[in-house]
PDB file of N, CA and C in Angstrom:
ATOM      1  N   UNK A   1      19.853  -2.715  -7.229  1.00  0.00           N
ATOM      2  CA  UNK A   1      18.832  -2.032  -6.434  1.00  0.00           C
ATOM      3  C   UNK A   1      18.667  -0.603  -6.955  1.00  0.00           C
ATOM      4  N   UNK A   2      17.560  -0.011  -6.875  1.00  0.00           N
ATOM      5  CA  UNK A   2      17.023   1.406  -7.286  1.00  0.00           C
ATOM      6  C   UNK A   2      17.005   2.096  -6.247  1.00  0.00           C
ATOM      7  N   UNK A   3      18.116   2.973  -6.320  1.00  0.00           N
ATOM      8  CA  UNK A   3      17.946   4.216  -5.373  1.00  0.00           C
ATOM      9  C   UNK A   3      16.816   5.117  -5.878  1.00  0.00           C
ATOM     10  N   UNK A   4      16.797   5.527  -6.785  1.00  0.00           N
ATOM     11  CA  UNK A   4      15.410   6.454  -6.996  1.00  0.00           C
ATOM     12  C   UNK A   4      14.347   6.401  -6.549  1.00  0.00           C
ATOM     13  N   UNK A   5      13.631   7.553  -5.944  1.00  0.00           N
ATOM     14  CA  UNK A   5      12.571   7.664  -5.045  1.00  0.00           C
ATOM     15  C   UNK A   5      11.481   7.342  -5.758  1.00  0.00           C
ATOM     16  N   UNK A   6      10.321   6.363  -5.387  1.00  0.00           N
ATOM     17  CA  UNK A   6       9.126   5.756  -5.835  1.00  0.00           C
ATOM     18  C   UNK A   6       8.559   7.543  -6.972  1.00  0.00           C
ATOM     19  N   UNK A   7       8.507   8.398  -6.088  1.00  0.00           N
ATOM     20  CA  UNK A   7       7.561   9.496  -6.556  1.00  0.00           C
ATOM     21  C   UNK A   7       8.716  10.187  -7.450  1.00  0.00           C
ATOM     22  N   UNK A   8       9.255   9.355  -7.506  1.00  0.00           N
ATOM     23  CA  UNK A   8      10.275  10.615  -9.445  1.00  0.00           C
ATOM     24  C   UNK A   8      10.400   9.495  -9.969  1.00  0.00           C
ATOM     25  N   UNK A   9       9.574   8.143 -10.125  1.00  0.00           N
ATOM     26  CA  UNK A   9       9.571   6.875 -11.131  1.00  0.00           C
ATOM     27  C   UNK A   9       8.339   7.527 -11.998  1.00  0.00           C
ATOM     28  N   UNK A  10       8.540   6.960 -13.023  1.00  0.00           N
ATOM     29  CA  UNK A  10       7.658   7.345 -14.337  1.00  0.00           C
ATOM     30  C   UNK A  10       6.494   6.084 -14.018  1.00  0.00           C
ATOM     31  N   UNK A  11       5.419   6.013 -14.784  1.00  0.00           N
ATOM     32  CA  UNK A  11       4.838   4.513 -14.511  1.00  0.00           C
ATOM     33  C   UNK A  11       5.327   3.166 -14.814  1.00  0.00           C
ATOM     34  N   UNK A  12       6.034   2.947 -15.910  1.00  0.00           N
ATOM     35  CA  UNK A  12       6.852   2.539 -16.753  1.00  0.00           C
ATOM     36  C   UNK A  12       7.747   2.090 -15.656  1.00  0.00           C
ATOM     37  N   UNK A  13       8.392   2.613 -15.003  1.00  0.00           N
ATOM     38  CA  UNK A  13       9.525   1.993 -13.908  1.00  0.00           C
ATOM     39  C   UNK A  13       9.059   1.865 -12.521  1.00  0.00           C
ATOM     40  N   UNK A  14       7.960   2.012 -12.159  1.00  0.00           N
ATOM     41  CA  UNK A  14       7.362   1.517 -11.175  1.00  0.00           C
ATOM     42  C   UNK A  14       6.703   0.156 -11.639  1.00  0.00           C
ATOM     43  N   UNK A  15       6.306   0.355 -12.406  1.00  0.00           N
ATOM     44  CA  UNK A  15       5.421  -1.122 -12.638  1.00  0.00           C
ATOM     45  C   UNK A  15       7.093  -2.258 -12.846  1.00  0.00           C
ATOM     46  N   UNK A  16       8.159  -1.689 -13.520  1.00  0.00           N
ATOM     47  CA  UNK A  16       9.198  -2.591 -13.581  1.00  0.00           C
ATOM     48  C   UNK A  16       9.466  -2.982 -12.234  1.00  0.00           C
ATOM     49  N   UNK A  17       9.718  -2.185 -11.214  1.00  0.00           N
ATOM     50  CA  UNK A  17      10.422  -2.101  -9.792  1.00  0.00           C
ATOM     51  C   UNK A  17       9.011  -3.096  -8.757  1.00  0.00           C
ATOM     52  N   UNK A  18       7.638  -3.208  -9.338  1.00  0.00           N
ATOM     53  CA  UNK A  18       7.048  -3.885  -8.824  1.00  0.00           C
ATOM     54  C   UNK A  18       6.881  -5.313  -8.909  1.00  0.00           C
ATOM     55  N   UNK A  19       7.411  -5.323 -10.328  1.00  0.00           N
ATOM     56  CA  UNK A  19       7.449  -6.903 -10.847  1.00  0.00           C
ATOM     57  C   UNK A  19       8.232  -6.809 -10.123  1.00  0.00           C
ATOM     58  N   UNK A  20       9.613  -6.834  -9.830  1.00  0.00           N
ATOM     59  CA  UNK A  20      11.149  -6.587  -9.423  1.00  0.00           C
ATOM     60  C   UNK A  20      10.798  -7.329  -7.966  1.00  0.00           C
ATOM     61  N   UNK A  21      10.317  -6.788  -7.480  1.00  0.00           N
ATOM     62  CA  UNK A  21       9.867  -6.558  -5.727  1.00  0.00           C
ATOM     63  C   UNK A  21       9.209  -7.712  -5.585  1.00  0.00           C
ATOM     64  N   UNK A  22       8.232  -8.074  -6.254  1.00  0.00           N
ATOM     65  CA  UNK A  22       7.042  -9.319  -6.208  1.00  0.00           C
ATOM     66  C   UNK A  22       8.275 -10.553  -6.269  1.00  0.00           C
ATOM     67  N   UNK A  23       8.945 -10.643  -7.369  1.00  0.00           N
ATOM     68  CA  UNK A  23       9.930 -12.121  -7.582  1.00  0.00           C
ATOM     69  C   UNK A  23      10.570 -12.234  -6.170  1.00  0.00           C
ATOM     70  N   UNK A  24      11.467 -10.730  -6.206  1.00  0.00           N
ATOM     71  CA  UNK A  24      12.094 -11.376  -4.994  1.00  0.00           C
ATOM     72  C   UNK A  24      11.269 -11.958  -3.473  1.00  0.00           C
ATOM     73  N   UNK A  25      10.246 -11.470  -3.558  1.00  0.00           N
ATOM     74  CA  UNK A  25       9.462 -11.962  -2.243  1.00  0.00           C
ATOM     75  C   UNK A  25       9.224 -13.026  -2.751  1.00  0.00           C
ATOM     76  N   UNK A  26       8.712 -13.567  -3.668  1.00  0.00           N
ATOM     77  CA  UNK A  26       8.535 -15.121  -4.293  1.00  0.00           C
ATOM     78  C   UNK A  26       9.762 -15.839  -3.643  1.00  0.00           C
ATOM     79  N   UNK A  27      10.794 -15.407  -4.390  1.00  0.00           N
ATOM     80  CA  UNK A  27      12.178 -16.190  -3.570  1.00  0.00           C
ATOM     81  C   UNK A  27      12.450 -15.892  -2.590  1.00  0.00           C
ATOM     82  N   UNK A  28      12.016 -14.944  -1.538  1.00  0.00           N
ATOM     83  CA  UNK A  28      12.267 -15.107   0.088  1.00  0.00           C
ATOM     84  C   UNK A  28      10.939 -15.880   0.651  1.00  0.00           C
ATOM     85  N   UNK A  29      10.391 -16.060   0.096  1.00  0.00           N
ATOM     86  CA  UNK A  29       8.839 -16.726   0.559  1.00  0.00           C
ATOM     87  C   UNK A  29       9.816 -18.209   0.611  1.00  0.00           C
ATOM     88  N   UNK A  30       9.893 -18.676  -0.928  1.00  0.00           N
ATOM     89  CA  UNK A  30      10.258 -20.215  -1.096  1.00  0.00           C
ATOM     90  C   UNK A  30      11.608 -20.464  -0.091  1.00  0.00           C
ATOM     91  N   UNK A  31      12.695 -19.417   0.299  1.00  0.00           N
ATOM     92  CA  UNK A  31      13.427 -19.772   0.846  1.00  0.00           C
ATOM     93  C   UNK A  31      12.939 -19.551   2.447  1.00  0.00           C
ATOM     94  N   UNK A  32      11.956 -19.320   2.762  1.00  0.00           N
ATOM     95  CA  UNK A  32      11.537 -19.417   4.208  1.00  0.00           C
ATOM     96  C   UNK A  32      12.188 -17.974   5.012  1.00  0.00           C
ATOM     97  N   UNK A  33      12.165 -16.467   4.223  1.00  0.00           N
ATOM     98  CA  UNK A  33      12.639 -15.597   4.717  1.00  0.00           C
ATOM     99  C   UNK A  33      11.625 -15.115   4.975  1.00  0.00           C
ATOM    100  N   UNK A  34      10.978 -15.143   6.145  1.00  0.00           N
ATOM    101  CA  UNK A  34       9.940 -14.444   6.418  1.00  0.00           C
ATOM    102  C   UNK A  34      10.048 -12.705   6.511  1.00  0.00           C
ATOM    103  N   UNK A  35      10.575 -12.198   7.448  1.00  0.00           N
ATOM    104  CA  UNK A  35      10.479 -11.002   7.221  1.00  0.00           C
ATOM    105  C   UNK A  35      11.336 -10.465   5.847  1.00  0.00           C
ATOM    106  N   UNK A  36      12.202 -10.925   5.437  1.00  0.00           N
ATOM    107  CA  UNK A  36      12.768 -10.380   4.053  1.00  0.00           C
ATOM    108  C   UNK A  36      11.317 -10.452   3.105  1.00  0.00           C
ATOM    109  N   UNK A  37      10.566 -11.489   3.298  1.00  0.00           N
ATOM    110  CA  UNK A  37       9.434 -11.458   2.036  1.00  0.00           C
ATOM    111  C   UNK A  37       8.631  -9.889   2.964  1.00  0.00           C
ATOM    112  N   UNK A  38       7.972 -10.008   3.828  1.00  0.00           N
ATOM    113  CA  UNK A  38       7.330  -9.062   4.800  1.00  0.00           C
ATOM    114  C   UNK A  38       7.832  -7.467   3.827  1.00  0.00           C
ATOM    115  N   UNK A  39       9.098  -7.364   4.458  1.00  0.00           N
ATOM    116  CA  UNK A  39       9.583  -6.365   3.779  1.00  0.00           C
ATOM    117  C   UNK A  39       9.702  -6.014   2.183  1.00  0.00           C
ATOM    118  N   UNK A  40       9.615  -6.944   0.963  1.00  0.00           N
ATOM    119  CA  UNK A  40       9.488  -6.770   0.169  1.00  0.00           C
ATOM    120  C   UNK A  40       8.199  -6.298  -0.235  1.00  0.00           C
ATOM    121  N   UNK A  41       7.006  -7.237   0.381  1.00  0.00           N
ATOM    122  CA  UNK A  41       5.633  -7.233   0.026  1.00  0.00           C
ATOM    123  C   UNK A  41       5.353  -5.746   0.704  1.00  0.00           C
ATOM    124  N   UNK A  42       5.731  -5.107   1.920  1.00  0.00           N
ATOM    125  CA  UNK A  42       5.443  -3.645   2.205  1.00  0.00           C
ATOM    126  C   UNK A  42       5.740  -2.766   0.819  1.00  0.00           C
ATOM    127  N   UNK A  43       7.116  -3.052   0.469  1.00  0.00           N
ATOM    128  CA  UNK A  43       7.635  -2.207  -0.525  1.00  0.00           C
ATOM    129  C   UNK A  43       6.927  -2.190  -2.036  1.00  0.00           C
ATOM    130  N   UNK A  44       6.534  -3.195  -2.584  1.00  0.00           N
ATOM    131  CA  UNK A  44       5.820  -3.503  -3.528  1.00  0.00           C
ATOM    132  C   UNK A  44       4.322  -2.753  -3.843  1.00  0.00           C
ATOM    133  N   UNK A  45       3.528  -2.213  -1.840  1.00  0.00           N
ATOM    134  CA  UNK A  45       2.796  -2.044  -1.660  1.00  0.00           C
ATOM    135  C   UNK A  45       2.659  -0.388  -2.054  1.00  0.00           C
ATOM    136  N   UNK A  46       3.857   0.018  -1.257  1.00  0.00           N
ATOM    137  CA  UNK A  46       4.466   1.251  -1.326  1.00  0.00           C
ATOM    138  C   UNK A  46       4.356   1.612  -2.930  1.00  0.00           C
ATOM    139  N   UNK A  47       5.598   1.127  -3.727  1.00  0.00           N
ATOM    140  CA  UNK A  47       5.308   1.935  -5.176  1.00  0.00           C
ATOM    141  C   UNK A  47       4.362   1.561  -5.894  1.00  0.00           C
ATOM    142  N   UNK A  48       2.996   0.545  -5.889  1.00  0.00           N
ATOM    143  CA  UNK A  48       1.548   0.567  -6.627  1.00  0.00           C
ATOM    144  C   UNK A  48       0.892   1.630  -5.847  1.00  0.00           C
ATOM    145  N   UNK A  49       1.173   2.664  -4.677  1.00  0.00           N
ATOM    146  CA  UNK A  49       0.708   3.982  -3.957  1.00  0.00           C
ATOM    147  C   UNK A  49       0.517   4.513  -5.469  1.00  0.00           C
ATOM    148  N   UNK A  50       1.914   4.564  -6.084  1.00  0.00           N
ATOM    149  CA  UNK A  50       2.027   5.776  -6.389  1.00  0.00           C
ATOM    150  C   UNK A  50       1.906   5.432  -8.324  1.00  0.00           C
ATOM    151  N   UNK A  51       1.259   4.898  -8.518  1.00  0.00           N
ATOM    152  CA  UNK A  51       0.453   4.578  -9.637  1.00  0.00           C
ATOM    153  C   UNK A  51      -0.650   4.955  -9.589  1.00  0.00           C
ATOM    154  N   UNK A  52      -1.659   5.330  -8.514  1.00  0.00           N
ATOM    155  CA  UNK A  52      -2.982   5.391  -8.176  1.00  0.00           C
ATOM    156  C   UNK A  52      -2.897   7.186  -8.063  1.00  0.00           C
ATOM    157  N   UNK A  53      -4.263   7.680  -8.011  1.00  0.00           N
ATOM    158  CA  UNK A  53      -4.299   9.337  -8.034  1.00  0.00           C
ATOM    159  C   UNK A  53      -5.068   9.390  -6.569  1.00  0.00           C
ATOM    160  N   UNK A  54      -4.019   9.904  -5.826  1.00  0.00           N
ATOM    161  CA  UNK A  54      -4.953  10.233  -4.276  1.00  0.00           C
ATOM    162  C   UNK A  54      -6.126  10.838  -4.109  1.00  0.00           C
ATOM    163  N   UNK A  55      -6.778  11.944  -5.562  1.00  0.00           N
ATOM    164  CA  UNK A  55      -7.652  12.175  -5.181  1.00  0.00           C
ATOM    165  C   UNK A  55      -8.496  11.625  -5.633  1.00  0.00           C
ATOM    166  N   UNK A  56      -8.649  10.384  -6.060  1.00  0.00           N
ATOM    167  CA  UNK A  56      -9.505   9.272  -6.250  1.00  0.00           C
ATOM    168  C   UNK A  56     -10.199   8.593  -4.730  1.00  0.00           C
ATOM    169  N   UNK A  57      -9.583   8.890  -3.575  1.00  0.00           N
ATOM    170  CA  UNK A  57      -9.576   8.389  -2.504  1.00  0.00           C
ATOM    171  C   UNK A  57      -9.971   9.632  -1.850  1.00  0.00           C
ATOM    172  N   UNK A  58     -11.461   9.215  -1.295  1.00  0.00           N
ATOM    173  CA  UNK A  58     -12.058  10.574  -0.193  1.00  0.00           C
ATOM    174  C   UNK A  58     -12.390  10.945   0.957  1.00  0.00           C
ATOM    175  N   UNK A  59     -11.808  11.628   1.733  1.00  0.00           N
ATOM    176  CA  UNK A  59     -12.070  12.081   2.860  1.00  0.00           C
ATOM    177  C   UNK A  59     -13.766  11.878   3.735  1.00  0.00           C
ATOM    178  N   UNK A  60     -13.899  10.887   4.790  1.00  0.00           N
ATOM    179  CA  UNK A  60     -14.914  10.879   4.651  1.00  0.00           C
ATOM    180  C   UNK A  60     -15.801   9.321   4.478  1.00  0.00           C
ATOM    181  N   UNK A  61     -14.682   8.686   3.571  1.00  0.00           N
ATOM    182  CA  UNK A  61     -15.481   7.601   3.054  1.00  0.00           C
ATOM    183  C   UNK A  61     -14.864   6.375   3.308  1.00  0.00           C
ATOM    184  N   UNK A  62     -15.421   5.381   3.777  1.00  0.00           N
ATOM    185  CA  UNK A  62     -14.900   3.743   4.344  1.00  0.00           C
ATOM    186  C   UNK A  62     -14.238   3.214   3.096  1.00  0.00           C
ATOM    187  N   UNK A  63     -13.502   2.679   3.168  1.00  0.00           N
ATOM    188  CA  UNK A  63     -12.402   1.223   2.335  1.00  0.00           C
ATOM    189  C   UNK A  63     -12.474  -0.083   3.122  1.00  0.00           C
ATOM    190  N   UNK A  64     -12.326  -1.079   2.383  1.00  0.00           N
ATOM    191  CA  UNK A  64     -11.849  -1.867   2.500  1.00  0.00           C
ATOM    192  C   UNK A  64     -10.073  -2.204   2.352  1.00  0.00           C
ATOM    193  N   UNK A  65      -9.528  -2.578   3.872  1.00  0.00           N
ATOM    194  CA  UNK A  65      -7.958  -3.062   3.697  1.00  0.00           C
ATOM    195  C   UNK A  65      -7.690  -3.986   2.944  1.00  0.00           C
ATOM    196  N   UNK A  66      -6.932  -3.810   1.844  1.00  0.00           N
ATOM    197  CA  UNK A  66      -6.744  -5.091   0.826  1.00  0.00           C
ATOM    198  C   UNK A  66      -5.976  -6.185   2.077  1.00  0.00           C
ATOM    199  N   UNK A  67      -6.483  -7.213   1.927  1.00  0.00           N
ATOM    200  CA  UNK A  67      -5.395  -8.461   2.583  1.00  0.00           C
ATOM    201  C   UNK A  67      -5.906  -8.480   4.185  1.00  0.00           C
ATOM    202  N   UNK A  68      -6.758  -7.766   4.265  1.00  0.00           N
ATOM    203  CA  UNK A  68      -7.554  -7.858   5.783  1.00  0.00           C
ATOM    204  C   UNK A  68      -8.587  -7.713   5.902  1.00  0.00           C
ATOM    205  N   UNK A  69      -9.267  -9.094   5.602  1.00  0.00           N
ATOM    206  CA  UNK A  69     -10.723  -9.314   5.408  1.00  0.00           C
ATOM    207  C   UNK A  69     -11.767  -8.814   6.937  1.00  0.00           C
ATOM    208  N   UNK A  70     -12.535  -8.176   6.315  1.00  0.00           N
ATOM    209  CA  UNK A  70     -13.602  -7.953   7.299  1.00  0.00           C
ATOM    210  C   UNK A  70     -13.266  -6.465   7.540  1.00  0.00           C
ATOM    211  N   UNK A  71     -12.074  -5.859   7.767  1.00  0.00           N
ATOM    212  CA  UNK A  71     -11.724  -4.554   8.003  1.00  0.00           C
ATOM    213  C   UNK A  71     -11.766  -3.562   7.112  1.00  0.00           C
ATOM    214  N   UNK A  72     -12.061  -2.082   8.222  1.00  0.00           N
ATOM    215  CA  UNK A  72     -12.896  -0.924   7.671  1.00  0.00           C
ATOM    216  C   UNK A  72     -11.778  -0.225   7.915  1.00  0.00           C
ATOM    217  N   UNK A  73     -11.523   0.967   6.589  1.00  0.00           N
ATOM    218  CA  UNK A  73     -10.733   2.182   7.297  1.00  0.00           C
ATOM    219  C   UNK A  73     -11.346   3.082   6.751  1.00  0.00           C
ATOM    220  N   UNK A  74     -11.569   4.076   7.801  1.00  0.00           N
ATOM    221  CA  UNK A  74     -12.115   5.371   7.613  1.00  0.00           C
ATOM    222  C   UNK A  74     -11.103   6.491   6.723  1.00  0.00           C
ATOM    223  N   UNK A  75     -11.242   6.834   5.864  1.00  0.00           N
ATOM    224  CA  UNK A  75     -10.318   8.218   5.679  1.00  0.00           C
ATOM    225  C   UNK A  75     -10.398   9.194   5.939  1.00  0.00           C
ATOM    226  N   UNK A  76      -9.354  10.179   6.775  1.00  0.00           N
ATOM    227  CA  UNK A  76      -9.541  11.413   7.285  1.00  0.00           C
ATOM    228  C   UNK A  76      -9.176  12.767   6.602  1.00  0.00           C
ATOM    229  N   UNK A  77      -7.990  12.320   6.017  1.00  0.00           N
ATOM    230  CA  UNK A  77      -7.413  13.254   4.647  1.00  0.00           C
ATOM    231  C   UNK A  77      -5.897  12.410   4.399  1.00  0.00           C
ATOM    232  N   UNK A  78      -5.835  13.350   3.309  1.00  0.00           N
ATOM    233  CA  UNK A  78      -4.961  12.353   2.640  1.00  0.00           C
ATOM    234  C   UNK A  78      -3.528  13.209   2.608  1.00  0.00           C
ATOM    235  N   UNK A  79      -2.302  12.589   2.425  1.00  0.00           N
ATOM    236  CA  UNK A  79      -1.078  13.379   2.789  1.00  0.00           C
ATOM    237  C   UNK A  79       0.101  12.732   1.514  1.00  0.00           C
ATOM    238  N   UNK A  80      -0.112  13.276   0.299  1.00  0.00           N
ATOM    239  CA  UNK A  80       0.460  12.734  -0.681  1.00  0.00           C
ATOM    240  C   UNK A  80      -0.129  11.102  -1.408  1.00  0.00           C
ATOM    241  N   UNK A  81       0.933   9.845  -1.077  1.00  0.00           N
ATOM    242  CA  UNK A  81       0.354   8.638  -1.357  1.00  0.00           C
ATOM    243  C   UNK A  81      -0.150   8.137  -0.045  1.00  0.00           C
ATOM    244  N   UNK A  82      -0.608   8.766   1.257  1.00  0.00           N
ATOM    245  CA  UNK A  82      -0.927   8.192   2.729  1.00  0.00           C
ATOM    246  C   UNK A  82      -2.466   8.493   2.329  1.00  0.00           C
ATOM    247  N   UNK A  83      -3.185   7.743   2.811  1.00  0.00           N
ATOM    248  CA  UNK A  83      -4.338   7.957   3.654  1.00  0.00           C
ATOM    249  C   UNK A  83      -4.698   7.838   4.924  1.00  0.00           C
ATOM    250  N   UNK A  84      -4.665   9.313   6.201  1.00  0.00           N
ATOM    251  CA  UNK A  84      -4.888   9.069   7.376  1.00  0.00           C
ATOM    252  C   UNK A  84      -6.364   8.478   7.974  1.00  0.00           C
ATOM    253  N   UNK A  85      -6.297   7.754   8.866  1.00  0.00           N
ATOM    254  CA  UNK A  85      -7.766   7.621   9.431  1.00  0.00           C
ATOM    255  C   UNK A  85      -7.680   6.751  10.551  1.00  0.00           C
ATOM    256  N   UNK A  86      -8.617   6.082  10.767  1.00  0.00           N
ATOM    257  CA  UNK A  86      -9.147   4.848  11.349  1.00  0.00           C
ATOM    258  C   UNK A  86      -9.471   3.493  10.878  1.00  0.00           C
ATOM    259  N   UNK A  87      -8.934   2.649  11.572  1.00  0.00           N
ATOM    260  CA  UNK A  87      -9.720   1.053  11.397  1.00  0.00           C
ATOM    261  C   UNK A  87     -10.932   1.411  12.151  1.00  0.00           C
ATOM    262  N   UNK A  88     -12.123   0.820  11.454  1.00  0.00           N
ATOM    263  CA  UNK A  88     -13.540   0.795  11.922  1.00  0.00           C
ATOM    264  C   UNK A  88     -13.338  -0.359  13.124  1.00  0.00           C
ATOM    265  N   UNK A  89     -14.013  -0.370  14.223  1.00  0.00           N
ATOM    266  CA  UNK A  89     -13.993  -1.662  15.176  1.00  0.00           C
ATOM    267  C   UNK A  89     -11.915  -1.592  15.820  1.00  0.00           C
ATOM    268  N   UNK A  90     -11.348  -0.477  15.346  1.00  0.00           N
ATOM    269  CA  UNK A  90     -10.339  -0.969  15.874  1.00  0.00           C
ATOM    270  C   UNK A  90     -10.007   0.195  17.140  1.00  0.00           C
ATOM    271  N   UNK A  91      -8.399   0.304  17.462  1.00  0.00           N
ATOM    272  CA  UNK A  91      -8.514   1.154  18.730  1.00  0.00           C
ATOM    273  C   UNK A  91      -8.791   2.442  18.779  1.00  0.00           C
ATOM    274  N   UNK A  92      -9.250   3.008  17.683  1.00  0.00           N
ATOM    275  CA  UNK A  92      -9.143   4.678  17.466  1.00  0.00           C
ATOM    276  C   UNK A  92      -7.723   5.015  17.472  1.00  0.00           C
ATOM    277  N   UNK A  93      -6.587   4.455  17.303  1.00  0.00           N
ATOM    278  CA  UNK A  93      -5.455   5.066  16.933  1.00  0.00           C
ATOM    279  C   UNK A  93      -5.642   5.980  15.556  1.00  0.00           C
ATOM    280  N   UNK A  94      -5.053   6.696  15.110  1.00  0.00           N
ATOM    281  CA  UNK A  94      -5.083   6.921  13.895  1.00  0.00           C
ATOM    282  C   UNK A  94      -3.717   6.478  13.160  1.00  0.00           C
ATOM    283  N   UNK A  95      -4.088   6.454  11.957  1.00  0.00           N
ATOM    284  CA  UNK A  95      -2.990   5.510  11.426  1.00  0.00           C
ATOM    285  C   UNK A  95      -2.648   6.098   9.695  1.00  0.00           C
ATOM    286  N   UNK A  96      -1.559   5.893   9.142  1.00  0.00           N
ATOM    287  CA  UNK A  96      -1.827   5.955   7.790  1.00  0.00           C
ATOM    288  C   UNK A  96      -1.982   4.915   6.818  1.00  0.00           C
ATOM    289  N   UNK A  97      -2.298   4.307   5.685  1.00  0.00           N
ATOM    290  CA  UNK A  97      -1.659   3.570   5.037  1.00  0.00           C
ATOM    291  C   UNK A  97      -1.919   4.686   3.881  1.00  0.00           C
ATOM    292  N   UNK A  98      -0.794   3.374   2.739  1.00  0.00           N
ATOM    293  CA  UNK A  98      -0.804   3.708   1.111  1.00  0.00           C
ATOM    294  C   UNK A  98      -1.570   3.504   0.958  1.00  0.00           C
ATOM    295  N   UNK A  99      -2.274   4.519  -0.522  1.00  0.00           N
ATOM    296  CA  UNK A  99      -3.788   4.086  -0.706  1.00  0.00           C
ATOM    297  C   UNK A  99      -3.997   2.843  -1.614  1.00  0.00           C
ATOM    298  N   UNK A 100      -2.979   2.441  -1.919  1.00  0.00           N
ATOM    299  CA  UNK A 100      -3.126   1.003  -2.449  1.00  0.00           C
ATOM    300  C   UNK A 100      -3.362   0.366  -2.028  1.00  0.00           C
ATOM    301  N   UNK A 101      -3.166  -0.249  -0.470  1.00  0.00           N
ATOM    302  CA  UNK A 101      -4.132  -1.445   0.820  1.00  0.00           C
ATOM    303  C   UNK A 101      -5.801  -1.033   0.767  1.00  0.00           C
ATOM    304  N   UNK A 102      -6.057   0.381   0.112  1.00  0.00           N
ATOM    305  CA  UNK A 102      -7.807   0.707  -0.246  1.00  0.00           C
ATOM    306  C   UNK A 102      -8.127   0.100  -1.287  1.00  0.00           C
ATOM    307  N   UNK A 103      -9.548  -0.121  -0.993  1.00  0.00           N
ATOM    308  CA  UNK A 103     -10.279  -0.953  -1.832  1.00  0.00           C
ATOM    309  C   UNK A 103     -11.865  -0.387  -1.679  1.00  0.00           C
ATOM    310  N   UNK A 104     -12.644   0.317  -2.688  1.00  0.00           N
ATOM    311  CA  UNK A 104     -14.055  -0.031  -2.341  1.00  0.00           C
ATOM    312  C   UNK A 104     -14.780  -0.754  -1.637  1.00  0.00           C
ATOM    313  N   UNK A 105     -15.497  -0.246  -1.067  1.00  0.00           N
ATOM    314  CA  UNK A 105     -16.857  -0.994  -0.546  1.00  0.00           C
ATOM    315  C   UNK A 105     -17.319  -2.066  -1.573  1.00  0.00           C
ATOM    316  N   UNK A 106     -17.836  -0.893  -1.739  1.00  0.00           N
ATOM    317  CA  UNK A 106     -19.414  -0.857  -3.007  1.00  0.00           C
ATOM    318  C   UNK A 106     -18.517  -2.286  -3.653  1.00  0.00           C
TER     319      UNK A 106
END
């Protein structure tokens, strides 16, 4: 296991630590570990954050949630690899995700 923090990985060892992350959820999937896969697939989600450049992602402007069809998130500003905002149609909580669950509209 990698103690090193996602944001002092080079790209090079994030993309390793993502393959890494993906298998083992493969093998908690096939072995019927549901939340062990859950938890991998968060984590996986987590360090492709930080491959991406936050300010590619703008304040202001709707996404699409990868893996949650039909849903809108608003972005409000951004807080490193987070993007704060809203689900469109949802409770007005505000919420963060990685900006890797973003996806264009367009």
């Amino acid at each position: 296991m990698n103690d090193k923090r996602y944001s002092k990985m080079t790209q090079h060892e994030l993309t390793q630590e993502i393959a890494s992350l993906k298998e083992q959820a493969r093998k908690a999937e096939q072995l019927g570990m549901v939340n062990e896969f859950a938890v991998l697939e968060r984590k996986a989600v987590m360090a492709q954050a930080y491959l991406l450049k936050p300010e590619d992602f703008k304040p202001g402007e709707i996404y699409h949630i990868a893996g949650d069809p039909g849903t809108y998130f608003k972005v409000e500003y951004l807080n490193g690899v987070f993007a704060w905002g809203y689900r469109l149609n949802g409770n007005g909580q505000e919420e963060a995700l990685p900006i890797s669950m973003l996806t264009n509209v367009k």
